[in-house]
N, C-alpha and C. Protein backbone atom coordinates (compact mmCIF):
# COMPACT_ATOMS: atom_id res chain seq x y z
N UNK A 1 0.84 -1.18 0.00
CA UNK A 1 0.00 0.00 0.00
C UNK A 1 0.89 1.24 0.00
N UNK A 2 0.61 2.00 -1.04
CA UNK A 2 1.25 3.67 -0.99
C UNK A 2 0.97 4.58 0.52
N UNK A 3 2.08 5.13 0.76
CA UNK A 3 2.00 6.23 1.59
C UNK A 3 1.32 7.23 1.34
N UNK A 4 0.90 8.07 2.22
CA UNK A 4 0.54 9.43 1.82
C UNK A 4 1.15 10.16 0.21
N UNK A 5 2.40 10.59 1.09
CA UNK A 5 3.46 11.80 0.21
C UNK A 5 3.36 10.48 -0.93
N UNK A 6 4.04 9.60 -0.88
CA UNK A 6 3.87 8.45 -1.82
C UNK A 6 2.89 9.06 -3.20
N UNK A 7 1.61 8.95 -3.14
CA UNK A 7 0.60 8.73 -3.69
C UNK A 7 0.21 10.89 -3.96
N UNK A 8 0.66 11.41 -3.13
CA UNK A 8 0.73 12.51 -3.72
C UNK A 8 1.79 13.09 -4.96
N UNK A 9 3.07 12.41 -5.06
CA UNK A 9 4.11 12.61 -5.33
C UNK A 9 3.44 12.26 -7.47
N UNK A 10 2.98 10.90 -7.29
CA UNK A 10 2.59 9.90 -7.82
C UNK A 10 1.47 11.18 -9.10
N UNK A 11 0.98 11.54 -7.73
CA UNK A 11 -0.48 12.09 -8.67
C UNK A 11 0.09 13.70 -9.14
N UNK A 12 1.63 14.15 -8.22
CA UNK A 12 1.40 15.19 -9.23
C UNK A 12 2.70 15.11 -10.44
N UNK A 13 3.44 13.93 -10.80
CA UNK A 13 3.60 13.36 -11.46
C UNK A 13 2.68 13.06 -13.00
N UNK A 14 1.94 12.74 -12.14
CA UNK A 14 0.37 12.44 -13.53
C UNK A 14 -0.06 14.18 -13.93
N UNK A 15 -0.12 14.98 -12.90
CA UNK A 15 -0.87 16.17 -13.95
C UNK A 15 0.11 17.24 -14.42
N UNK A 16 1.71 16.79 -13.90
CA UNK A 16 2.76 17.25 -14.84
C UNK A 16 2.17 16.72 -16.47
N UNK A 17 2.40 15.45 -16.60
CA UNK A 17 2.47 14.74 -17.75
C UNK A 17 1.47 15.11 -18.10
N UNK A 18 0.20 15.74 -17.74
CA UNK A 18 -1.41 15.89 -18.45
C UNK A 18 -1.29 17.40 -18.91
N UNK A 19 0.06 18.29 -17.89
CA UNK A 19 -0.20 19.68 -18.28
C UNK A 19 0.57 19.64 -19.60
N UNK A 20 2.02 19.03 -19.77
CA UNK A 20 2.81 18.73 -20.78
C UNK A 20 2.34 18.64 -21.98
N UNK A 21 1.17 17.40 -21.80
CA UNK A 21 0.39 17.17 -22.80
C UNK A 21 -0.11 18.06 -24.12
N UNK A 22 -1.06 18.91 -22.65
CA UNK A 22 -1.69 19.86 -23.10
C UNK A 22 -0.98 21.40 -23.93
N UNK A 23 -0.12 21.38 -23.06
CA UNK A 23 0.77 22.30 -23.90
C UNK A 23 0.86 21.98 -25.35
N UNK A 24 1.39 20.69 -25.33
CA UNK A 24 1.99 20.47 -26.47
C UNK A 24 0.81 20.54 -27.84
N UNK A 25 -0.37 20.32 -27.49
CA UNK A 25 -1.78 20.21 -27.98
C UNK A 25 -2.19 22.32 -28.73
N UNK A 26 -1.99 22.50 -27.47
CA UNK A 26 -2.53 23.83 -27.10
C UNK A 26 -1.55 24.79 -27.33
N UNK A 27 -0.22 24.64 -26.61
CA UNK A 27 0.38 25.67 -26.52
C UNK A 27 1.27 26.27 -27.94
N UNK A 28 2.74 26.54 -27.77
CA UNK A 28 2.97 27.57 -28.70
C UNK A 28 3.05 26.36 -30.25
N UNK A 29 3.03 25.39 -30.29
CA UNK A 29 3.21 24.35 -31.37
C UNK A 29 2.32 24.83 -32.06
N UNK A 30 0.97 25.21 -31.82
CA UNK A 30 -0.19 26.14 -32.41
C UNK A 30 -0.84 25.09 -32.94
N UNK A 31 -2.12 24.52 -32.20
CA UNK A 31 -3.32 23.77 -32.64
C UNK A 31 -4.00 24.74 -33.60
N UNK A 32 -4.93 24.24 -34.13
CA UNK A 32 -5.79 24.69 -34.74
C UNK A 32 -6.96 25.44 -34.21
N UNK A 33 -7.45 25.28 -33.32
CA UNK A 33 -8.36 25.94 -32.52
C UNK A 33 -8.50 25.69 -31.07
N UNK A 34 -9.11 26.28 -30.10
CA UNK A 34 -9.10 26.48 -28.88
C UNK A 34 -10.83 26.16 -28.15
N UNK A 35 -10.85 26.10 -27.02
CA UNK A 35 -11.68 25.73 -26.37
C UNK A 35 -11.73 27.63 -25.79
N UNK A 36 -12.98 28.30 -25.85
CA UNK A 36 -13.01 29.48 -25.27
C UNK A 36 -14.29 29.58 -24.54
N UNK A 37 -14.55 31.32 -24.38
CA UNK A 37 -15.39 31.38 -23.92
C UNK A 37 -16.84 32.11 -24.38
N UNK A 38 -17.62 31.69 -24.84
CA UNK A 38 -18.80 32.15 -25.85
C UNK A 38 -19.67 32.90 -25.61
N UNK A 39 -19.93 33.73 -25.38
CA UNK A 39 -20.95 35.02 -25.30
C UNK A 39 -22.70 34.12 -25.22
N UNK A 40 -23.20 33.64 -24.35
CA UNK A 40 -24.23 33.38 -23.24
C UNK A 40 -24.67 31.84 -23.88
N UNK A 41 -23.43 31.35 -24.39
CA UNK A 41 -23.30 29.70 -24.60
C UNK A 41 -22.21 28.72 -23.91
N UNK A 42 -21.89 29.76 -22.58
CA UNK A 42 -20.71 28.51 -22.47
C UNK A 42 -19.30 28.55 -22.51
N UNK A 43 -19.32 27.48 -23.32
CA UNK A 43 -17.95 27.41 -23.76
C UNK A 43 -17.96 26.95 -25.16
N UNK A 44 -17.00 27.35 -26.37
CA UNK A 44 -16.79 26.94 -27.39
C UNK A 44 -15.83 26.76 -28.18
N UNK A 45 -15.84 26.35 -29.58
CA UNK A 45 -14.27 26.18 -30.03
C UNK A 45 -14.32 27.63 -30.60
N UNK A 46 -12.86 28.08 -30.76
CA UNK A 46 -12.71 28.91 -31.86
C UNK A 46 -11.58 28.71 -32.17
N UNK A 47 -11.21 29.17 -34.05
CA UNK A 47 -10.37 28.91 -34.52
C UNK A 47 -9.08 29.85 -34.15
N UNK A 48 -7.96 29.06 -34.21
CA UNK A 48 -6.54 29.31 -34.23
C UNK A 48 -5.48 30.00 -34.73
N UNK A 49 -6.20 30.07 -36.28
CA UNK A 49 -5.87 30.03 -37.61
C UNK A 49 -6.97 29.89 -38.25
N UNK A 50 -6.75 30.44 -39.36
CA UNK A 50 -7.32 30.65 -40.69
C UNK A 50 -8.22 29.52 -41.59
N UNK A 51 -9.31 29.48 -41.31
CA UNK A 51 -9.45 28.49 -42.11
C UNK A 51 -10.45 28.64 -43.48
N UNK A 52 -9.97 28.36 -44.59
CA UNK A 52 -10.53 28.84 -45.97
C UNK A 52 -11.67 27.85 -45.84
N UNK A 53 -12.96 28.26 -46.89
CA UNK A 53 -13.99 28.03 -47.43
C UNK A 53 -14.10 26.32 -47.96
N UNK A 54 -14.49 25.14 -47.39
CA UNK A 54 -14.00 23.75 -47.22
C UNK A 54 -12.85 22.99 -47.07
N UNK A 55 -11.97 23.77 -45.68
CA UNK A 55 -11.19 23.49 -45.21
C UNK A 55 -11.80 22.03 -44.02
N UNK A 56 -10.83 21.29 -44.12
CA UNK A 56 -11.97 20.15 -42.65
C UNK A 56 -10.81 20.83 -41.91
N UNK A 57 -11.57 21.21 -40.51
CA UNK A 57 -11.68 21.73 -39.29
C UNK A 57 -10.74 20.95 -38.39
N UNK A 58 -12.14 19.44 -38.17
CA UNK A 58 -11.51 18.29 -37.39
C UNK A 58 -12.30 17.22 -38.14
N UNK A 59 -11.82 16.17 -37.61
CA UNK A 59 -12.29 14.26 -37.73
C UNK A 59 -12.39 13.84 -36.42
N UNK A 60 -13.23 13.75 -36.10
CA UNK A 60 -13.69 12.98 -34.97
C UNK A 60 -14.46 11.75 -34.70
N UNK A 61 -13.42 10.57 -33.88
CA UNK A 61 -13.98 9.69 -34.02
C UNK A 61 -15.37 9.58 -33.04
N UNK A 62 -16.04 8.75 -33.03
CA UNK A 62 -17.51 8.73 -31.91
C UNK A 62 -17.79 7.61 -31.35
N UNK A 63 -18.36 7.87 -30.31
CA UNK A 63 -18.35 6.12 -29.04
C UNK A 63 -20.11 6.46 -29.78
N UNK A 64 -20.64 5.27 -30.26
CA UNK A 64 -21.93 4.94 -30.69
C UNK A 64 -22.98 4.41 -29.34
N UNK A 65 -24.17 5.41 -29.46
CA UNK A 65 -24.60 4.57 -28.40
C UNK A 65 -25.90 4.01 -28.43
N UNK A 66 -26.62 2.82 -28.59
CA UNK A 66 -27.62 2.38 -28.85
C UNK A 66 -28.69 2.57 -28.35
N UNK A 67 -29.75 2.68 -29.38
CA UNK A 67 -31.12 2.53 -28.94
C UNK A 67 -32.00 2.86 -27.66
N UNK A 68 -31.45 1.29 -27.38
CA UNK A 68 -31.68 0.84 -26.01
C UNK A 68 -31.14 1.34 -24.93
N UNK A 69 -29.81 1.91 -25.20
CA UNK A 69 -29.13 2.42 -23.88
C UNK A 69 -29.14 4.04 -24.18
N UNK A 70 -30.26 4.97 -24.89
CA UNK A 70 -30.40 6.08 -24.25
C UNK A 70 -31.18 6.25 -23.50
N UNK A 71 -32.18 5.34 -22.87
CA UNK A 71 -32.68 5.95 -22.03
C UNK A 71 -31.78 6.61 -20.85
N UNK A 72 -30.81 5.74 -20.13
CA UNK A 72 -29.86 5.62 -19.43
C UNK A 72 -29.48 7.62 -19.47
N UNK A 73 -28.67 7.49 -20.99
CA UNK A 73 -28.19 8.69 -21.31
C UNK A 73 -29.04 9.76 -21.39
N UNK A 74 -30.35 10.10 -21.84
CA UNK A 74 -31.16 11.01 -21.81
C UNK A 74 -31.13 11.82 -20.09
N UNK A 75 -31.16 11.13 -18.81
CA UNK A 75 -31.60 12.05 -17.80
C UNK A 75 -30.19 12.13 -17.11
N UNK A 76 -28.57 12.73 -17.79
CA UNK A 76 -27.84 13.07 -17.95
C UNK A 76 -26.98 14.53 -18.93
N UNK A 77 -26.44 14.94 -17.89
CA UNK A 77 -26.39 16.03 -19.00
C UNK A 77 -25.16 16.06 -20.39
N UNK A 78 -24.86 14.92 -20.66
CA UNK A 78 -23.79 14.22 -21.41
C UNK A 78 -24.94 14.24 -22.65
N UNK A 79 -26.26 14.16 -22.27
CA UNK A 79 -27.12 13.89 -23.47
C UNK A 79 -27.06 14.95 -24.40
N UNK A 80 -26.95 16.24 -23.71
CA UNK A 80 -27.36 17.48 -24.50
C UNK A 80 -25.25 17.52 -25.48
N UNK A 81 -24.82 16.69 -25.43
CA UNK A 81 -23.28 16.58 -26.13
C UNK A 81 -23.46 15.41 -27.09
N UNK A 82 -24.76 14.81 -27.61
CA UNK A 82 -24.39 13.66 -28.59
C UNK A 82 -25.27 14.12 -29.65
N UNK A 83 -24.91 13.17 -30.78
CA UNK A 83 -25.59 13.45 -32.00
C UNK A 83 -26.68 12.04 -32.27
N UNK A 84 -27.20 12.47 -33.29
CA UNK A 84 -28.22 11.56 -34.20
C UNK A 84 -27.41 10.73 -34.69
N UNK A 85 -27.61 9.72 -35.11
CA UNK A 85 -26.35 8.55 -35.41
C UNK A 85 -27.09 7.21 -36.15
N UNK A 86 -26.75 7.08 -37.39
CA UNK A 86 -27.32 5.90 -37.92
C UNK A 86 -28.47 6.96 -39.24
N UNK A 87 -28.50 5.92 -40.26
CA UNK A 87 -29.40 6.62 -41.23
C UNK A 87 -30.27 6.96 -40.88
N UNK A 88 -31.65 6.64 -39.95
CA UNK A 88 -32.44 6.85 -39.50
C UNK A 88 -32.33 7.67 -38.52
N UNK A 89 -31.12 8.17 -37.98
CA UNK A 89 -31.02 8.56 -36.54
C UNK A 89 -31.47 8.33 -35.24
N UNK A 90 -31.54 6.64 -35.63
CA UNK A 90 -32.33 5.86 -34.01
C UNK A 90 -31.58 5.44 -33.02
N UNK A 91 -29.76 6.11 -33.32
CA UNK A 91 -28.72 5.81 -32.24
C UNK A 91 -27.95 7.39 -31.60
N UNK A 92 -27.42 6.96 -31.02
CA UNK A 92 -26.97 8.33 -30.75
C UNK A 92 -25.63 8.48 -30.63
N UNK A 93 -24.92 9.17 -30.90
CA UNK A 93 -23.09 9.80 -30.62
C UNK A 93 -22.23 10.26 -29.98
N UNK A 94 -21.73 10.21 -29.43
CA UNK A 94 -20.63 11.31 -28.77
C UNK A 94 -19.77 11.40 -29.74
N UNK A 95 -19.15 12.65 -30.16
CA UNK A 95 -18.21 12.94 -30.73
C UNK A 95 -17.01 13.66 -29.69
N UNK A 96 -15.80 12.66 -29.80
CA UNK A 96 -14.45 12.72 -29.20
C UNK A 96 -13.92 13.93 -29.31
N UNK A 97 -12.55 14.10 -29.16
CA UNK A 97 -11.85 15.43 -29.99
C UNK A 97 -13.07 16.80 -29.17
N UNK A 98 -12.77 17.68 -30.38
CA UNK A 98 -13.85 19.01 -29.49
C UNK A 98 -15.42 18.69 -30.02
N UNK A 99 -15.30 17.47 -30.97
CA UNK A 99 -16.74 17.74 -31.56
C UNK A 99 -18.24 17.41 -30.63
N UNK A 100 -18.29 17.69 -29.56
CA UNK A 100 -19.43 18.03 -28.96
C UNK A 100 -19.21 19.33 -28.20
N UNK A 101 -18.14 20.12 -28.37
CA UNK A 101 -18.23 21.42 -27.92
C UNK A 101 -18.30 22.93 -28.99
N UNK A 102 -19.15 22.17 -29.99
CA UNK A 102 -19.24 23.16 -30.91
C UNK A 102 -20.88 23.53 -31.00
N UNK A 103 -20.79 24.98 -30.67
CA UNK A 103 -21.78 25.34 -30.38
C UNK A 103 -22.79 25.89 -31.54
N UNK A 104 -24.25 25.73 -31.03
CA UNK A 104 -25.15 25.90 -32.57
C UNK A 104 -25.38 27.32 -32.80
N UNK A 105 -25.82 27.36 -34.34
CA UNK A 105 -25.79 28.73 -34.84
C UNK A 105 -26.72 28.27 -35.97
N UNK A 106 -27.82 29.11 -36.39
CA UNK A 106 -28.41 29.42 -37.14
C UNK A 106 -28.22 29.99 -38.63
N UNK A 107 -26.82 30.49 -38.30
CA UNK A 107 -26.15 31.19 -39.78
C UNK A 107 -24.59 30.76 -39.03
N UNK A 108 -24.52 29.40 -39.38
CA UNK A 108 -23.12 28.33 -38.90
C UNK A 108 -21.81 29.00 -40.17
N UNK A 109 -20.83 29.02 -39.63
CA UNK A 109 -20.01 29.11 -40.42
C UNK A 109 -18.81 27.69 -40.61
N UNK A 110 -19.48 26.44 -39.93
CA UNK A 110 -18.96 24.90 -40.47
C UNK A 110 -20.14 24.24 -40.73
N UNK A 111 -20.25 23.11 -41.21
CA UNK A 111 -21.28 22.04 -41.13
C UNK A 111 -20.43 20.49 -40.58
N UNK A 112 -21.11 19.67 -40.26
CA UNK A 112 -20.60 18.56 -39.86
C UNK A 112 -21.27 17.36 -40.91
N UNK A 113 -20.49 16.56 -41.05
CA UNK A 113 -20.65 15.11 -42.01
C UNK A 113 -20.46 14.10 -41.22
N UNK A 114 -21.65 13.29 -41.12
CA UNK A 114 -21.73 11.82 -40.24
C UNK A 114 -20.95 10.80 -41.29
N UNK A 115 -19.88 10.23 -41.25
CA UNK A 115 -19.43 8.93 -41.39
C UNK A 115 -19.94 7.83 -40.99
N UNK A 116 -20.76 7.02 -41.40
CA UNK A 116 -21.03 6.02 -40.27
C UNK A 116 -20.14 5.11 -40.91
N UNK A 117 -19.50 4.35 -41.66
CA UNK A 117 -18.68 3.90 -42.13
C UNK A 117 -17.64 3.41 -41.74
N UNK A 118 -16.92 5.14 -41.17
CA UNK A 118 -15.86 4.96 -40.42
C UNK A 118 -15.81 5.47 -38.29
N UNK A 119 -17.15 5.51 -38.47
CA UNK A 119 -17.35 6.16 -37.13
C UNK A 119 -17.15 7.16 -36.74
N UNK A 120 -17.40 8.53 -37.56
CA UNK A 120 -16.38 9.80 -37.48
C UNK A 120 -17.39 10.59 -38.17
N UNK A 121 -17.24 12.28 -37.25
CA UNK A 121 -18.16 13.04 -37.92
C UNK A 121 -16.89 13.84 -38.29
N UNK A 122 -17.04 15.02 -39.53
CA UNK A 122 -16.13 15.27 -40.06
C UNK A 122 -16.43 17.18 -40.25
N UNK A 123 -15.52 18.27 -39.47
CA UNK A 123 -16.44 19.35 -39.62
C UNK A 123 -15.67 19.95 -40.70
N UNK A 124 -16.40 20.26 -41.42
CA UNK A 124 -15.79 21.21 -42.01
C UNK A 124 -16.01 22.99 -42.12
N UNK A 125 -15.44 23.89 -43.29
CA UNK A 125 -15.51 25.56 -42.87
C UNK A 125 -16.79 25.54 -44.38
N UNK A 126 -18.00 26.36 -43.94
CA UNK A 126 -18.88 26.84 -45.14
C UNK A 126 -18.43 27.85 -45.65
N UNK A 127 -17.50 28.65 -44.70
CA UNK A 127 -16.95 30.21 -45.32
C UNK A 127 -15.48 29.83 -45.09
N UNK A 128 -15.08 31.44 -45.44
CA UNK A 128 -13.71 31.69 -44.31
C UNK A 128 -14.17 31.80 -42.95
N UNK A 129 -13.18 31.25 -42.14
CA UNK A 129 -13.29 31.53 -40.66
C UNK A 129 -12.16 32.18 -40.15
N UNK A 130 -12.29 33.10 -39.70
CA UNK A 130 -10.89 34.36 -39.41
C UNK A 130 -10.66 33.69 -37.82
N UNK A 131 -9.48 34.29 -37.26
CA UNK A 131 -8.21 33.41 -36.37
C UNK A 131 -9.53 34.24 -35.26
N UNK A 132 -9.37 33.44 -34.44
CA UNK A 132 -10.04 34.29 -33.21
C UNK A 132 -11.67 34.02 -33.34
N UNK A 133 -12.32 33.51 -34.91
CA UNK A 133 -13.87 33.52 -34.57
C UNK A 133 -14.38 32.21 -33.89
N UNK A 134 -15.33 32.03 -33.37
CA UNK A 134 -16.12 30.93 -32.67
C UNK A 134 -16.69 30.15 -34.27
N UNK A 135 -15.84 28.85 -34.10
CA UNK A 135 -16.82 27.75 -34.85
C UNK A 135 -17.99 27.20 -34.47
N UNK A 136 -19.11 27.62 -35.44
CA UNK A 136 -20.45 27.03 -35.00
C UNK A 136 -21.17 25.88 -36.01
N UNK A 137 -21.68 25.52 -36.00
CA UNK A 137 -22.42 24.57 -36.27
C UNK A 137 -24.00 24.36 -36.32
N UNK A 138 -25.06 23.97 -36.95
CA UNK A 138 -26.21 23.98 -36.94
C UNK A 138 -26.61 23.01 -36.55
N UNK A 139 -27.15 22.33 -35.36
CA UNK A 139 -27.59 21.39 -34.78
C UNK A 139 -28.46 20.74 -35.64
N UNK A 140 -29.47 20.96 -36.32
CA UNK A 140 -30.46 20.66 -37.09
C UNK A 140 -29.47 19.58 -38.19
N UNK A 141 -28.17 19.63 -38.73
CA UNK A 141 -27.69 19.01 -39.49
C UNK A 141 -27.21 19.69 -40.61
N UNK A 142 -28.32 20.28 -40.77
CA UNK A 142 -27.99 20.98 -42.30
C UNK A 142 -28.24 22.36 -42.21
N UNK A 143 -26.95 23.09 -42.48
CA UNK A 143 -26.22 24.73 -42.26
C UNK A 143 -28.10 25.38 -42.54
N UNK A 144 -28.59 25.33 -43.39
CA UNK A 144 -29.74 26.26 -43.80
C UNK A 144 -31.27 25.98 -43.28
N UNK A 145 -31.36 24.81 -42.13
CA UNK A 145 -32.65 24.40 -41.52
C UNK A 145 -32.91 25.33 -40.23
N UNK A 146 -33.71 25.98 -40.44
CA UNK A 146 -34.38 26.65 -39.29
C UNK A 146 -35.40 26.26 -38.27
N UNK A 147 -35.40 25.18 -38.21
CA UNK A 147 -35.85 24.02 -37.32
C UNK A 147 -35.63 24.84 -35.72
N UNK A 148 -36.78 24.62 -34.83
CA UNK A 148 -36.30 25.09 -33.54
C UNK A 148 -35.30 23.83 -32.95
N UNK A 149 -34.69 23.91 -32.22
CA UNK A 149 -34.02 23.56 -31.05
C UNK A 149 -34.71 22.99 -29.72
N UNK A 150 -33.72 22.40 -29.15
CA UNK A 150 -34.22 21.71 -27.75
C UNK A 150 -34.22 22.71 -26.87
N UNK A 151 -33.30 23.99 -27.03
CA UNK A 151 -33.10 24.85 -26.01
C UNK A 151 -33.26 26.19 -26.56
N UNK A 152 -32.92 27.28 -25.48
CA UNK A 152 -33.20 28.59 -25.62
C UNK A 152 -31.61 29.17 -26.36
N UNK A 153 -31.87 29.07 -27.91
CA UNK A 153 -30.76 29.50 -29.01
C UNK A 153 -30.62 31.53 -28.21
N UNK A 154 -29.25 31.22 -27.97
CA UNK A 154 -28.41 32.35 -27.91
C UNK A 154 -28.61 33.42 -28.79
N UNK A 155 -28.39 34.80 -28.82
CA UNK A 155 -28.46 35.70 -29.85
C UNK A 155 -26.92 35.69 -30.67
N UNK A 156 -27.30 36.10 -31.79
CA UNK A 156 -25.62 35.43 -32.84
C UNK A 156 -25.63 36.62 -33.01
């Protein structure tokens, strides 16, 4: 059995290696976009850099989750982070990477592409997206559906 200091030593060991990580992800190596902070949504991505008019964004792979096991997931708030999944959309998604922290927009400047194939939604840019803007996305699926929402849509 670990000691105290032991097991402290241990754990800050581990969030050296997790901050390292992150640097290396995040910091001056220069990712592509950032996790920020979104004007009365939260949190969101925004880009890094430049990204031209069907540039892909990200690839993200997705843990699939069946049918049967959303009920489970529905009275969680992990639910309001998955997608429609399957031709019919009778499964549901998590998307890995940032792709459930991209927040919806009505006049989106990415769209997202379901792979089911390869298990991967795929975002790409509808415009230019200048260094510093918030990548959004249209929940509905498709950039031009004005479909309401589950929730109270933010002002853009």
């Amino acid at each position: 059995m670990l000691t105290k200091p032991a097991k402290k030593l241990i754990m800050a060991d581990y969030v050296c290696v997790l901050r390292l990580f992150a640097w290396g992800l995040f910091g001056e190596w220069g990712y592509m976009f950032f996790v920020g902070s979104s004007n009365g949504k939260g949190r969101g991505i925004f880009a890094q850099k430049r990204f031209a008019k069907g540039d892909i964004i990200e690839r993200c792979p997705v843990i699939v989750i069946p049918k049967d096991e959303e009920g489970f997931l529905e009275s969680t708030t992990l639910f309001n982070y998955t997608y429609g999944w399957g031709e019919a959309l009778e499964d549901s998604a998590i998307a890995l990477g940032f792709g459930s922290l991209y927040n919806h927009a009505y006049r989106p400047n990415a769209m997202y592409k379901r792979l089911y194939k390869d298990m991967m939604i795929v975002y790409v840019a509808l415009r230019d997206i200048a260094e510093g803007e918030e990548i959004t996305v249209n929940y509905n699926g498709q950039p031009e559906d004005q479909s309401p929402v589950w929730f109270k849509v933010a002002a853009e």
